[in-house]
PDB file of N, CA and C in Angstrom:
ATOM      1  N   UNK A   1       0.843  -1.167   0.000  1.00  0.00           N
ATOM      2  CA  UNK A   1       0.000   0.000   0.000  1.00  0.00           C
ATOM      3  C   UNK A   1       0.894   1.238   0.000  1.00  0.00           C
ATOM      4  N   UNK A   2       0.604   2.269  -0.834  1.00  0.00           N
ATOM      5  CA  UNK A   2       1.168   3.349  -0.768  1.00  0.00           C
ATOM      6  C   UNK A   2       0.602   4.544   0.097  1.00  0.00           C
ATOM      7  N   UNK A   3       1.580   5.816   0.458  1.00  0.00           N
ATOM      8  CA  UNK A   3       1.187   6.554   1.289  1.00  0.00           C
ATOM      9  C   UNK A   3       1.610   7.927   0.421  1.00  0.00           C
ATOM     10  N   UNK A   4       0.815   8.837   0.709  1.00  0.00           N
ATOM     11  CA  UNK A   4       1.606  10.274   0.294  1.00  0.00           C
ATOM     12  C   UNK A   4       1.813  11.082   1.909  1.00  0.00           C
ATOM     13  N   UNK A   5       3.268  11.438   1.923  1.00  0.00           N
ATOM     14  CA  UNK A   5       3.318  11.545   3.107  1.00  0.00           C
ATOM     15  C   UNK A   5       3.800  13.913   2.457  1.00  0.00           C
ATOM     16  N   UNK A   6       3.210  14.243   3.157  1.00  0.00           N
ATOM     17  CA  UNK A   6       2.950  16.047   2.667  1.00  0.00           C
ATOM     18  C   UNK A   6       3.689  16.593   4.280  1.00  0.00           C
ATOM     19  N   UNK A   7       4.850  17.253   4.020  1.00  0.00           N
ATOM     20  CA  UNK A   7       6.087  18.214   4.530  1.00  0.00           C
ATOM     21  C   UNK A   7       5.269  19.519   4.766  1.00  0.00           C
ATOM     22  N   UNK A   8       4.858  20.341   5.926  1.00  0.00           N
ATOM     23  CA  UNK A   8       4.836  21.425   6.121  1.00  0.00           C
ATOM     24  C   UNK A   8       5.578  21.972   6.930  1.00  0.00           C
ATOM     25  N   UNK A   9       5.750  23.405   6.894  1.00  0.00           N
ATOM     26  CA  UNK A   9       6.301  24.498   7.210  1.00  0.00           C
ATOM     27  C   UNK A   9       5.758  25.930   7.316  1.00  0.00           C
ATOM     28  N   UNK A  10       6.073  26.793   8.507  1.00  0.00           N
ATOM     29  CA  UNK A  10       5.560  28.150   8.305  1.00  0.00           C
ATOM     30  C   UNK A  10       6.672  28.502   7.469  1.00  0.00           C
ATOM     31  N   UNK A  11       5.758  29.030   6.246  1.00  0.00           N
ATOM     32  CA  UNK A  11       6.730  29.992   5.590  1.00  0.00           C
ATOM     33  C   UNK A  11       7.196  31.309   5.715  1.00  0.00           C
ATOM     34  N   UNK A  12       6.253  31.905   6.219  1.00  0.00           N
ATOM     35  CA  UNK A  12       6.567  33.414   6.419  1.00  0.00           C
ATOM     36  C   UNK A  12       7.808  33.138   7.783  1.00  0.00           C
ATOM     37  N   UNK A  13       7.846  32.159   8.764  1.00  0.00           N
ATOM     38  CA  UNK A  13       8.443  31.884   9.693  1.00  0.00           C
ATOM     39  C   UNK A  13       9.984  31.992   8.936  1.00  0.00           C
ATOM     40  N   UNK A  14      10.161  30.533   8.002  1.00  0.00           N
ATOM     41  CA  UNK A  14      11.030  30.034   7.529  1.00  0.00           C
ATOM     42  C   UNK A  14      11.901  31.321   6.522  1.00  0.00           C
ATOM     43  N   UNK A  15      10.837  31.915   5.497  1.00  0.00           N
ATOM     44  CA  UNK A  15      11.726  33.096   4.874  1.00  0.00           C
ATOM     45  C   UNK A  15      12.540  34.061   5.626  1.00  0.00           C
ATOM     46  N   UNK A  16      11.912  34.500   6.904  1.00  0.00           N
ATOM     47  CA  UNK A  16      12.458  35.542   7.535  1.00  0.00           C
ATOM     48  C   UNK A  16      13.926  34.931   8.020  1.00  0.00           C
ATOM     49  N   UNK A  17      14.539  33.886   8.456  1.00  0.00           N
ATOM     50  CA  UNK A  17      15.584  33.036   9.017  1.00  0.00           C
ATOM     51  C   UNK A  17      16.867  33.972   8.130  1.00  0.00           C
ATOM     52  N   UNK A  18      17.906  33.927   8.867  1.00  0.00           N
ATOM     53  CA  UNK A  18      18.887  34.452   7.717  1.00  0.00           C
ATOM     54  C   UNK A  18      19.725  33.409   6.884  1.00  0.00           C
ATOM     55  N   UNK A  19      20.384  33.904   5.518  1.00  0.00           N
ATOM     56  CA  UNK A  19      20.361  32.627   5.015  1.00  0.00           C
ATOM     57  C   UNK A  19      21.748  31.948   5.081  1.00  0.00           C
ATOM     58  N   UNK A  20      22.041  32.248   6.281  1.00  0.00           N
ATOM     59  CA  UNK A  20      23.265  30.948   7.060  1.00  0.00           C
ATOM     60  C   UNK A  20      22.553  30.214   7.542  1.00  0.00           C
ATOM     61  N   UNK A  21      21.875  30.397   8.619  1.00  0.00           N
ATOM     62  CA  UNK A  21      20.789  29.237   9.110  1.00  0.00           C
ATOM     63  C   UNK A  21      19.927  29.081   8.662  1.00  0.00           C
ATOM     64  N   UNK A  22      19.621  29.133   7.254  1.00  0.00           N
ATOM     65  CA  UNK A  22      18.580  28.581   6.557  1.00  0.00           C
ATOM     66  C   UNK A  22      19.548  27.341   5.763  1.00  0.00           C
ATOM     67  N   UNK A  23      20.785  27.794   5.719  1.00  0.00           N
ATOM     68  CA  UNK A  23      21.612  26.685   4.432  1.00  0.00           C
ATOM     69  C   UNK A  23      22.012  25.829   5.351  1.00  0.00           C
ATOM     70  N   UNK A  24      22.696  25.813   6.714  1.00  0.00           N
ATOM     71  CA  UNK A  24      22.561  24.846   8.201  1.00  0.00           C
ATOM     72  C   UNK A  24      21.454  24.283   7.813  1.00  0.00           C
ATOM     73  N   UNK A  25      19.736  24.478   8.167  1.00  0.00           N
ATOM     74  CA  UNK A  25      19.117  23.704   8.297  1.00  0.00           C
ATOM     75  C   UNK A  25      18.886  22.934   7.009  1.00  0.00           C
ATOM     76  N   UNK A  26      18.892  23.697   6.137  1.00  0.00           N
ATOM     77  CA  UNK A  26      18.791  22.419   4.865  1.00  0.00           C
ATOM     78  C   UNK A  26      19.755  21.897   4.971  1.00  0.00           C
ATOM     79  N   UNK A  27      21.224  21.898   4.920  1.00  0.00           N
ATOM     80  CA  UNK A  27      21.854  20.831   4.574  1.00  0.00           C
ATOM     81  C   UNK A  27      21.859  19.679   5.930  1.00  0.00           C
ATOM     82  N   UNK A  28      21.238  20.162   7.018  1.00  0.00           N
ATOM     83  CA  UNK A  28      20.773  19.105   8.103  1.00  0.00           C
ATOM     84  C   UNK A  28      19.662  18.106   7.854  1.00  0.00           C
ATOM     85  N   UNK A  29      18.780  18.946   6.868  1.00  0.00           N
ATOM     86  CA  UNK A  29      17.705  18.323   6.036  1.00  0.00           C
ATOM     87  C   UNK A  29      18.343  16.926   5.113  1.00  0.00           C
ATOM     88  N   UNK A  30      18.839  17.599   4.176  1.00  0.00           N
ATOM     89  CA  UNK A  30      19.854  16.687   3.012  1.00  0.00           C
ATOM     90  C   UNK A  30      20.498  15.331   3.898  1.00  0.00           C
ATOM     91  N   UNK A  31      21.497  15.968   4.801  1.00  0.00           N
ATOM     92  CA  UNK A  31      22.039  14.756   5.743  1.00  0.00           C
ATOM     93  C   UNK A  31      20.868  13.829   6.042  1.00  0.00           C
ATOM     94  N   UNK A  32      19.841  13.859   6.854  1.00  0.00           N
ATOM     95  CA  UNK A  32      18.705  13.700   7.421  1.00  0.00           C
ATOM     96  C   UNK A  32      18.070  12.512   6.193  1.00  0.00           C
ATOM     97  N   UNK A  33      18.391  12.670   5.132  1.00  0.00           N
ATOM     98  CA  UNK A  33      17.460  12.014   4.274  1.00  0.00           C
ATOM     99  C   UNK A  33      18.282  11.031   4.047  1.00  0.00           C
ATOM    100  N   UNK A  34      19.628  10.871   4.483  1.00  0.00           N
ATOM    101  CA  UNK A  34      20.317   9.317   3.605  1.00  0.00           C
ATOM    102  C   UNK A  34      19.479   8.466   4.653  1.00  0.00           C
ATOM    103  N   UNK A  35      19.409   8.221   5.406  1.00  0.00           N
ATOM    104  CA  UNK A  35      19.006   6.866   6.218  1.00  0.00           C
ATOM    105  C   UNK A  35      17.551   6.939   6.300  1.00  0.00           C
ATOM    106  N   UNK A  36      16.579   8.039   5.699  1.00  0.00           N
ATOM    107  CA  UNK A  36      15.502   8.310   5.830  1.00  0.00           C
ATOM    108  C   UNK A  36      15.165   7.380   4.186  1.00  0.00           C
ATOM    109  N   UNK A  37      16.282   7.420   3.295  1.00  0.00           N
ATOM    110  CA  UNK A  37      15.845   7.257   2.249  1.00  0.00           C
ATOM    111  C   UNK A  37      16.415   5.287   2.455  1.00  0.00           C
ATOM    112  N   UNK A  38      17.795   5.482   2.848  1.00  0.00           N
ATOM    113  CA  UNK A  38      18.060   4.002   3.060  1.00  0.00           C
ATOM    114  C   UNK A  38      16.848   2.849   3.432  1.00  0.00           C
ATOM    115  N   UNK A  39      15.605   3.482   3.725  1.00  0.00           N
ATOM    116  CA  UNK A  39      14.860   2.320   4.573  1.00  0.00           C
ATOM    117  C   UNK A  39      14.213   1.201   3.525  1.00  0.00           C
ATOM    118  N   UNK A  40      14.519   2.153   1.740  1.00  0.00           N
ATOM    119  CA  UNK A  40      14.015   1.197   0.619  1.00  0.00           C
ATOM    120  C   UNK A  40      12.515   1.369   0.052  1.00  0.00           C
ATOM    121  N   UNK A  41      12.030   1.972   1.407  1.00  0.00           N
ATOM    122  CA  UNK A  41      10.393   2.215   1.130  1.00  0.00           C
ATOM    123  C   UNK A  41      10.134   3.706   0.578  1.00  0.00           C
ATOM    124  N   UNK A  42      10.864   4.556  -0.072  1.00  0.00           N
ATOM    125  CA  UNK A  42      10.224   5.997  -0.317  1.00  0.00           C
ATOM    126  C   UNK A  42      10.301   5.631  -1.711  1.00  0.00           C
ATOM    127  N   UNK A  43       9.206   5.731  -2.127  1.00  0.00           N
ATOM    128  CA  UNK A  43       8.932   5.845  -3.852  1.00  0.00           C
ATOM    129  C   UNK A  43       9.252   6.967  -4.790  1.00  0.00           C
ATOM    130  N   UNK A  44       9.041   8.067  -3.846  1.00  0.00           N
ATOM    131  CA  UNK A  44       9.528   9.296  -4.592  1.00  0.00           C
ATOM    132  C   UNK A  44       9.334  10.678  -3.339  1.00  0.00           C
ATOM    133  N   UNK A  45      10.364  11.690  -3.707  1.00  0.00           N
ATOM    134  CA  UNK A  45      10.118  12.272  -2.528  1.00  0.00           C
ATOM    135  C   UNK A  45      10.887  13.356  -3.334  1.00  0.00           C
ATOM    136  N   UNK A  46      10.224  14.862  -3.062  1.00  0.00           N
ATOM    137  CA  UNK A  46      10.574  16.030  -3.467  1.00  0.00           C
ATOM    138  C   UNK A  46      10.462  17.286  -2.867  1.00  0.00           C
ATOM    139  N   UNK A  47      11.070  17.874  -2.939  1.00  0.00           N
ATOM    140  CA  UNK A  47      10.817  19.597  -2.170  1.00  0.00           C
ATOM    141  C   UNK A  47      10.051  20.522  -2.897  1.00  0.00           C
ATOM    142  N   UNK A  48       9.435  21.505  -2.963  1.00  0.00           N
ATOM    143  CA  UNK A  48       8.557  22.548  -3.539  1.00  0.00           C
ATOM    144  C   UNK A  48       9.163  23.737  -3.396  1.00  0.00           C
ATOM    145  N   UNK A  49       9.068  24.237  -4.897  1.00  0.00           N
ATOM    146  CA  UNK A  49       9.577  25.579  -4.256  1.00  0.00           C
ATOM    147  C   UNK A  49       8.432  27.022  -3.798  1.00  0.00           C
ATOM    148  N   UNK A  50       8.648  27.627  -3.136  1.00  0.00           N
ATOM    149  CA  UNK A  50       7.645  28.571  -2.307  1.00  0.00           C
ATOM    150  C   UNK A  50       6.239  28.802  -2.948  1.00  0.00           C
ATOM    151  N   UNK A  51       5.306  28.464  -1.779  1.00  0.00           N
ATOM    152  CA  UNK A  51       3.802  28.734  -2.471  1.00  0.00           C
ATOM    153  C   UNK A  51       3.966  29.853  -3.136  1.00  0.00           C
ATOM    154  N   UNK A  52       4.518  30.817  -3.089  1.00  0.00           N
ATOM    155  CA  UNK A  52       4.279  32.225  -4.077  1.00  0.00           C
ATOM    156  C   UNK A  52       4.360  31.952  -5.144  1.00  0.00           C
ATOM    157  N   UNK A  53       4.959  31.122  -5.631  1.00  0.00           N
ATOM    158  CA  UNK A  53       5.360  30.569  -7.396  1.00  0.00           C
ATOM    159  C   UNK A  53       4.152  29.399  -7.795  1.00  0.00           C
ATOM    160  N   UNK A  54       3.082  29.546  -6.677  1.00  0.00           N
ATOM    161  CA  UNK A  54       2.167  28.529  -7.248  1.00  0.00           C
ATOM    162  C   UNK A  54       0.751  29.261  -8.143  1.00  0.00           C
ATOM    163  N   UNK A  55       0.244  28.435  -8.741  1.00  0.00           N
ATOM    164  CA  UNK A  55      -0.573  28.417  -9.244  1.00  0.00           C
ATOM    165  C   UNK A  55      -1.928  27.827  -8.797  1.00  0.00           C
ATOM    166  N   UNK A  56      -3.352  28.196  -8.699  1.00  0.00           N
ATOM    167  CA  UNK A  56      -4.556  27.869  -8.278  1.00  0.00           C
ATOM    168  C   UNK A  56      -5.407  27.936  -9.372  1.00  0.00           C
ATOM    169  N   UNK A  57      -6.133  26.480  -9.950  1.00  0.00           N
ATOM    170  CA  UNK A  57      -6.991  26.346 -10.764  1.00  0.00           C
ATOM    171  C   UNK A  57      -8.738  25.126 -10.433  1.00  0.00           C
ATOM    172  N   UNK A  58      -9.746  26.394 -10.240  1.00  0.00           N
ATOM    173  CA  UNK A  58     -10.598  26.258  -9.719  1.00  0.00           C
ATOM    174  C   UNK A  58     -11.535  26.280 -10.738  1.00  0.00           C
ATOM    175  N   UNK A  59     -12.635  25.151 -10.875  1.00  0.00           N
ATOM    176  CA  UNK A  59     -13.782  25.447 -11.829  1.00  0.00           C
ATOM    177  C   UNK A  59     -14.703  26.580 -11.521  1.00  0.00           C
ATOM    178  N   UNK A  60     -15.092  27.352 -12.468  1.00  0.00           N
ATOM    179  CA  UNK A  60     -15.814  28.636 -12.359  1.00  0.00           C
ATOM    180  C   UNK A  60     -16.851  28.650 -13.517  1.00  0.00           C
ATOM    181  N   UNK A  61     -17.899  28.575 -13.283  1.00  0.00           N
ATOM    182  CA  UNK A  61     -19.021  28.480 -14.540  1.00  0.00           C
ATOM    183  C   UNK A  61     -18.294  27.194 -16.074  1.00  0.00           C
ATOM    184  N   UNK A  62     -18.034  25.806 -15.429  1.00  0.00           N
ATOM    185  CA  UNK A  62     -17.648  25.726 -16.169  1.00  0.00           C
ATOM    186  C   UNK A  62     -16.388  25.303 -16.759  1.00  0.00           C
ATOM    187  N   UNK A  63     -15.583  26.462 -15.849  1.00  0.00           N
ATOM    188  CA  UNK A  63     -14.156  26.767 -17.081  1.00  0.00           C
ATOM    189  C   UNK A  63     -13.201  26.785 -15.854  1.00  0.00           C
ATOM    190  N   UNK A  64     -12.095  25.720 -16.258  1.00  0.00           N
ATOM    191  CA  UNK A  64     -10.827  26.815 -15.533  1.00  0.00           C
ATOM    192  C   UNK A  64     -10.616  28.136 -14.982  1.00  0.00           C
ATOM    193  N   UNK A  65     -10.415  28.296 -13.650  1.00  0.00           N
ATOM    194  CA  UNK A  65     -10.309  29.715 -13.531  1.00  0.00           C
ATOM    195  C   UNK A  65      -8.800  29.429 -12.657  1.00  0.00           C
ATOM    196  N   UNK A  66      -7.504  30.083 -13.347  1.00  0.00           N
ATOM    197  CA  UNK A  66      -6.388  29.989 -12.439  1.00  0.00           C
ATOM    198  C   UNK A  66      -6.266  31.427 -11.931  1.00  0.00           C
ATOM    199  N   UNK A  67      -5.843  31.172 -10.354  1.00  0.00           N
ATOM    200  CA  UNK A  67      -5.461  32.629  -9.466  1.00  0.00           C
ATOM    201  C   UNK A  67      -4.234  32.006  -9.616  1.00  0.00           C
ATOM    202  N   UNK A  68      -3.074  33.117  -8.438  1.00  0.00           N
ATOM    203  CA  UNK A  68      -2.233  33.200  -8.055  1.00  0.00           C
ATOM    204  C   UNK A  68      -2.165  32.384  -6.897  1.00  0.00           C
ATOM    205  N   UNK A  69      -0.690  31.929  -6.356  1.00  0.00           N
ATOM    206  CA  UNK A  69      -0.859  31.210  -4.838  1.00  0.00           C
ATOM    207  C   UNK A  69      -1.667  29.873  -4.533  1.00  0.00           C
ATOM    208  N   UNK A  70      -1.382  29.755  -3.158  1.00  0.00           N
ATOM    209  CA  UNK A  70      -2.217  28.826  -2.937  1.00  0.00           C
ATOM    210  C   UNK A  70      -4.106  29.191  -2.897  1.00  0.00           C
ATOM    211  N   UNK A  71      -4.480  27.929  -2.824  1.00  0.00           N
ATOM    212  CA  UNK A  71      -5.828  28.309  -2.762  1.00  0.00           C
ATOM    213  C   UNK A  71      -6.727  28.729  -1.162  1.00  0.00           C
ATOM    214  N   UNK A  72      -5.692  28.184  -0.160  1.00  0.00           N
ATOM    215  CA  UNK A  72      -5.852  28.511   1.318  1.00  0.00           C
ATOM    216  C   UNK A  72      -5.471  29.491   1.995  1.00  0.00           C
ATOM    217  N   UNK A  73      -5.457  30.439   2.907  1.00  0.00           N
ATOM    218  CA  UNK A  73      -4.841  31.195   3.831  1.00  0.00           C
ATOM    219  C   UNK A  73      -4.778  29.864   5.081  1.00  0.00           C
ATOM    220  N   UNK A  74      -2.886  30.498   5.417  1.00  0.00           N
ATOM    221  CA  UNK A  74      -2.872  29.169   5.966  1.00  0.00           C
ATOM    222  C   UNK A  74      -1.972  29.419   6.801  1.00  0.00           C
ATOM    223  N   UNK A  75      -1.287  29.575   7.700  1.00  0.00           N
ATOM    224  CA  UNK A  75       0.012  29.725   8.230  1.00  0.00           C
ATOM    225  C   UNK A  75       1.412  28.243   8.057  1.00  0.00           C
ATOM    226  N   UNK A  76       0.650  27.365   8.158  1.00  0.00           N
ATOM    227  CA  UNK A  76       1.818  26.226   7.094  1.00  0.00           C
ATOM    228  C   UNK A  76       1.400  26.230   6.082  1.00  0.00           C
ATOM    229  N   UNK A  77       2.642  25.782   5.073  1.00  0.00           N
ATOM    230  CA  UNK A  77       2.449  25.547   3.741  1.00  0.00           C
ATOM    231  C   UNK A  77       3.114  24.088   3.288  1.00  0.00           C
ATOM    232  N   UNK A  78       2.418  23.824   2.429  1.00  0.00           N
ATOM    233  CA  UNK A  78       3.143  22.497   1.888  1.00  0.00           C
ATOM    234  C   UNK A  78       4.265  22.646   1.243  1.00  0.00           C
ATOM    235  N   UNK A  79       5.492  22.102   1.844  1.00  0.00           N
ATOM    236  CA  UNK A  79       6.688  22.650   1.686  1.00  0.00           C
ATOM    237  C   UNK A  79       7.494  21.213   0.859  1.00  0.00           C
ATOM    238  N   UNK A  80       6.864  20.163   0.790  1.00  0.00           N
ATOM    239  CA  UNK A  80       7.623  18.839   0.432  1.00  0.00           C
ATOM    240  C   UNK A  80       6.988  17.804   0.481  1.00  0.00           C
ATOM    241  N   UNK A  81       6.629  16.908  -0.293  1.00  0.00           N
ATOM    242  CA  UNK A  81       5.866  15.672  -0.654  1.00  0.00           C
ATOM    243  C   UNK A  81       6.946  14.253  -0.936  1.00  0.00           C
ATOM    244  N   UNK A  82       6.078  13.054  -0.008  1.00  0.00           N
ATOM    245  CA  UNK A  82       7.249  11.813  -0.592  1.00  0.00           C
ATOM    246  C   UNK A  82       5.930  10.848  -0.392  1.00  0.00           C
ATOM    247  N   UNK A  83       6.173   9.720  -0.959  1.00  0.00           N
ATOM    248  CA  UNK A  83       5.536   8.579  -1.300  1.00  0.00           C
ATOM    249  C   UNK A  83       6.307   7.460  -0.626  1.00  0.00           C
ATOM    250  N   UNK A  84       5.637   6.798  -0.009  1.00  0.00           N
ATOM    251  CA  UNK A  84       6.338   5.705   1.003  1.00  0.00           C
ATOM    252  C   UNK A  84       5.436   4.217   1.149  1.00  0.00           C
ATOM    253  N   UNK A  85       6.148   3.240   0.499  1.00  0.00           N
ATOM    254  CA  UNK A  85       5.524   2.145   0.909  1.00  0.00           C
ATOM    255  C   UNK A  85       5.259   1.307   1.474  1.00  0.00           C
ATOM    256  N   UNK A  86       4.100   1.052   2.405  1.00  0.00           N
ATOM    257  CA  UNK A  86       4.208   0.111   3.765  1.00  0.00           C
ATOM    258  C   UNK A  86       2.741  -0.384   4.081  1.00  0.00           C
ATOM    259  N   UNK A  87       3.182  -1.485   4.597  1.00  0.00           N
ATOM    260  CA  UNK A  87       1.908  -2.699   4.948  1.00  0.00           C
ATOM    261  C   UNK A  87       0.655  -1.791   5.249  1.00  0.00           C
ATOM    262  N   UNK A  88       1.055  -0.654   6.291  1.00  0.00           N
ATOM    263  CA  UNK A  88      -0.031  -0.466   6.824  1.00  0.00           C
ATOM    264  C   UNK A  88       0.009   1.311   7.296  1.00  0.00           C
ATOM    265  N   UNK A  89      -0.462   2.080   8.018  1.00  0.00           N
ATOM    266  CA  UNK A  89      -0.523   3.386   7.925  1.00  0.00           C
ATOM    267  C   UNK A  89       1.032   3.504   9.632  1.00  0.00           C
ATOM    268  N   UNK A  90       0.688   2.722  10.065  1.00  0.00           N
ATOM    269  CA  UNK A  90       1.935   2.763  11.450  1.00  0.00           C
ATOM    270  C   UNK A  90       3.223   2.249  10.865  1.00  0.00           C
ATOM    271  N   UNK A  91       3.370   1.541   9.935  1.00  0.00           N
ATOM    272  CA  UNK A  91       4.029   1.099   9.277  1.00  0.00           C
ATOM    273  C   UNK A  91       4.860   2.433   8.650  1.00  0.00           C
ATOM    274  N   UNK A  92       4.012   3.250   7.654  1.00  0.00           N
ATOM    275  CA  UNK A  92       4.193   4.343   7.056  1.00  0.00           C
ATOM    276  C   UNK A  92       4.762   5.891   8.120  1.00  0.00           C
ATOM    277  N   UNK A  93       4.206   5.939   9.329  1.00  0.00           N
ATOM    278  CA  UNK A  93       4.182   7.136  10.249  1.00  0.00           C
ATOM    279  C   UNK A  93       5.961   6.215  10.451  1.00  0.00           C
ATOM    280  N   UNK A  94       6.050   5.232  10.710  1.00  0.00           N
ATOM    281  CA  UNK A  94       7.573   4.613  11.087  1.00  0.00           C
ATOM    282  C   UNK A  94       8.350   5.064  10.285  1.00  0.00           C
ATOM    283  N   UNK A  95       7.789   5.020   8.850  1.00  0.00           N
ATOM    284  CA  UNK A  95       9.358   5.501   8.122  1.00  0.00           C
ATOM    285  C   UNK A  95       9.116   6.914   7.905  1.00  0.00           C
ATOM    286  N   UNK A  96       8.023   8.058   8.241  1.00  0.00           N
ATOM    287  CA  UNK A  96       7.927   9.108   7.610  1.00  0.00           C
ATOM    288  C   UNK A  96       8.655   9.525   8.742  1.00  0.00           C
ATOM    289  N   UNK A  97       8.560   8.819  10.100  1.00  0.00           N
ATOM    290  CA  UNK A  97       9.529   9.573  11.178  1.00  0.00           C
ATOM    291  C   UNK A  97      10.430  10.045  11.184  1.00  0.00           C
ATOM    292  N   UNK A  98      11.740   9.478  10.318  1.00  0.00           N
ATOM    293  CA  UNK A  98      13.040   9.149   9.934  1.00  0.00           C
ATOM    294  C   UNK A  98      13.052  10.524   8.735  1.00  0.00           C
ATOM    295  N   UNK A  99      11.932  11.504   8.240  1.00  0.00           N
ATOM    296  CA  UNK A  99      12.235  12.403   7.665  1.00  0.00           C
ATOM    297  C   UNK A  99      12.471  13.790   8.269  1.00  0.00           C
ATOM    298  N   UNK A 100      13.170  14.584   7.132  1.00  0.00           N
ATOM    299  CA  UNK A 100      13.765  15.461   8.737  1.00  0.00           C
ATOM    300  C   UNK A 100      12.669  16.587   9.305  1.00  0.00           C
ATOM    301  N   UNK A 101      11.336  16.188   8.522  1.00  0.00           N
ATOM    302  CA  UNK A 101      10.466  17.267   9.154  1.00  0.00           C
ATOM    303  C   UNK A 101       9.801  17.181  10.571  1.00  0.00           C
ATOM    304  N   UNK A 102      10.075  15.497  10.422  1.00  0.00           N
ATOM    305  CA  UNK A 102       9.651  15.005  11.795  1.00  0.00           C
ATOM    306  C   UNK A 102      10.559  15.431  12.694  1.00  0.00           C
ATOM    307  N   UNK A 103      11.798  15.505  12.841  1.00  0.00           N
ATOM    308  CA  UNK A 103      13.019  15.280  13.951  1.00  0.00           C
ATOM    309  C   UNK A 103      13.581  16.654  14.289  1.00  0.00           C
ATOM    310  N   UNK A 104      12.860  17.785  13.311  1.00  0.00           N
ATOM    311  CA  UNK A 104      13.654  19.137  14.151  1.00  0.00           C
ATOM    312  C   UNK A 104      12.928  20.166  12.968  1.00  0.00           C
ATOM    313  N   UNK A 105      13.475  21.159  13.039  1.00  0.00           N
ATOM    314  CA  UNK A 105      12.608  22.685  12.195  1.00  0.00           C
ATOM    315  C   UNK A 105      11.216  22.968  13.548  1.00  0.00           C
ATOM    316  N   UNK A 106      11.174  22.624  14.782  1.00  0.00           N
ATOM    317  CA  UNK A 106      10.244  22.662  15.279  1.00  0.00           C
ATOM    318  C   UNK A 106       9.686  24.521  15.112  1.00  0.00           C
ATOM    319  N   UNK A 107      10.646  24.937  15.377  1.00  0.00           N
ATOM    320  CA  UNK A 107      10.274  26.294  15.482  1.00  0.00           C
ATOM    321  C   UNK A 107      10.443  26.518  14.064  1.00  0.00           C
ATOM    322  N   UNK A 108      10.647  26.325  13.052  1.00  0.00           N
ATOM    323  CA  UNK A 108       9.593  26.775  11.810  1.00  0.00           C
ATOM    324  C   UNK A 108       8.027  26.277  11.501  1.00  0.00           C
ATOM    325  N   UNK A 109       7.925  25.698  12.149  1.00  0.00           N
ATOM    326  CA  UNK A 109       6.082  24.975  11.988  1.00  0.00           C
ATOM    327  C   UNK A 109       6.724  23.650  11.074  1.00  0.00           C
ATOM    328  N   UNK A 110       7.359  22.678  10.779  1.00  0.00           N
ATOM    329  CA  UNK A 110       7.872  21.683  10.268  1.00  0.00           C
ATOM    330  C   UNK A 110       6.677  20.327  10.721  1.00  0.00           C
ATOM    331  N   UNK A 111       6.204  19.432  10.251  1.00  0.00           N
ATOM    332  CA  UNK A 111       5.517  18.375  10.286  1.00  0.00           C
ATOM    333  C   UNK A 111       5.385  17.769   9.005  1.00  0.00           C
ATOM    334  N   UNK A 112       4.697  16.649   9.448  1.00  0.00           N
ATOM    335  CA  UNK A 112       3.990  15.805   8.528  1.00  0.00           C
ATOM    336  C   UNK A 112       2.799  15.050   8.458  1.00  0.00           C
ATOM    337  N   UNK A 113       1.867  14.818   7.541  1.00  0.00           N
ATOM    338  CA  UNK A 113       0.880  14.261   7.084  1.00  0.00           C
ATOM    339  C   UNK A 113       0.534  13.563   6.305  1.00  0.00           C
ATOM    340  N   UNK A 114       0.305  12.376   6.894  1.00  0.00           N
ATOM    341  CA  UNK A 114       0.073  10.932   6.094  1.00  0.00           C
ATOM    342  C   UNK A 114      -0.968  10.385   5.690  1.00  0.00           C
ATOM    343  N   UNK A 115      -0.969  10.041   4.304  1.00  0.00           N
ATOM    344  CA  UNK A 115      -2.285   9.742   4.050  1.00  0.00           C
ATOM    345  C   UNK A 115      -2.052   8.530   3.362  1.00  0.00           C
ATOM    346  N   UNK A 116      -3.153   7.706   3.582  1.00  0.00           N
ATOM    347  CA  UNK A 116      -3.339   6.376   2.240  1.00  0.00           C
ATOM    348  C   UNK A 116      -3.842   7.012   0.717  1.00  0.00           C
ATOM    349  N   UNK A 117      -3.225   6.430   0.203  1.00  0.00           N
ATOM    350  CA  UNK A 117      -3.445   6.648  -1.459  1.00  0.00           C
ATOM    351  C   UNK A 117      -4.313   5.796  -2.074  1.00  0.00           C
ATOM    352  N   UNK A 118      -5.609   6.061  -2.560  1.00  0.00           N
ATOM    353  CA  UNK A 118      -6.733   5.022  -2.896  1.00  0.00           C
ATOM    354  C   UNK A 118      -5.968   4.011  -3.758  1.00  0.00           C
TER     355      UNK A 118
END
């Protein structure tokens, strides 16, 4: 069974950081992922770059209607998505643990959210 496991972060938190300890915590991130990735079970796993560069496309009479941004006001943002495969959903929270959103960024708003994939 597959999982999509979704990386958040406050961003407005995270931009303001200066960017020595922003390149510290990513490359603590990077480190963070060899044994996160060693476990064999991540199918695919990627970073996003800042909701501001996103795009929102909503049906409107009809038709496509794309805004700017996300489609939420939100104080986290979805900052990173991975796919992880495991028997069961505890199975899945086991290896999403081992990612580095779980293990530190606390004070940027850093987590994760696991879901089964129909």
């Amino acid at each position: 069974m597959q999982f999509l496991c979704l990386g958040y972060l406050d961003i407005d938190t995270f931009d303001r950081v200066p960017e020595a300890e922003k390149s510290a915590v990513l490359s603590k991130c990077f480190a963070q992922c060899v044994p996160f990735r060693a476990t064999g079970k991540v199918v695919a796993e990627e970073g996003l770059q800042s909701p501001r560069l996103a795009k929102t496309i909503r049906p409107r009479r009809g038709q496509p209607s794309v805004t700017d941004g996300p489609f939420i006001e939100t104080k986290e943002q979805l900052g990173s998505f991975f796919i992880v495969e495991a028997e069961n959903i505890d199975e899945a929270v086991e290896i999403a643990s081992l990612h580095p959103a779980a293990l530190f960024g606390e004070e940027y708003g850093f987590g994760i959210e696991v879901r089964p994939i129909q």
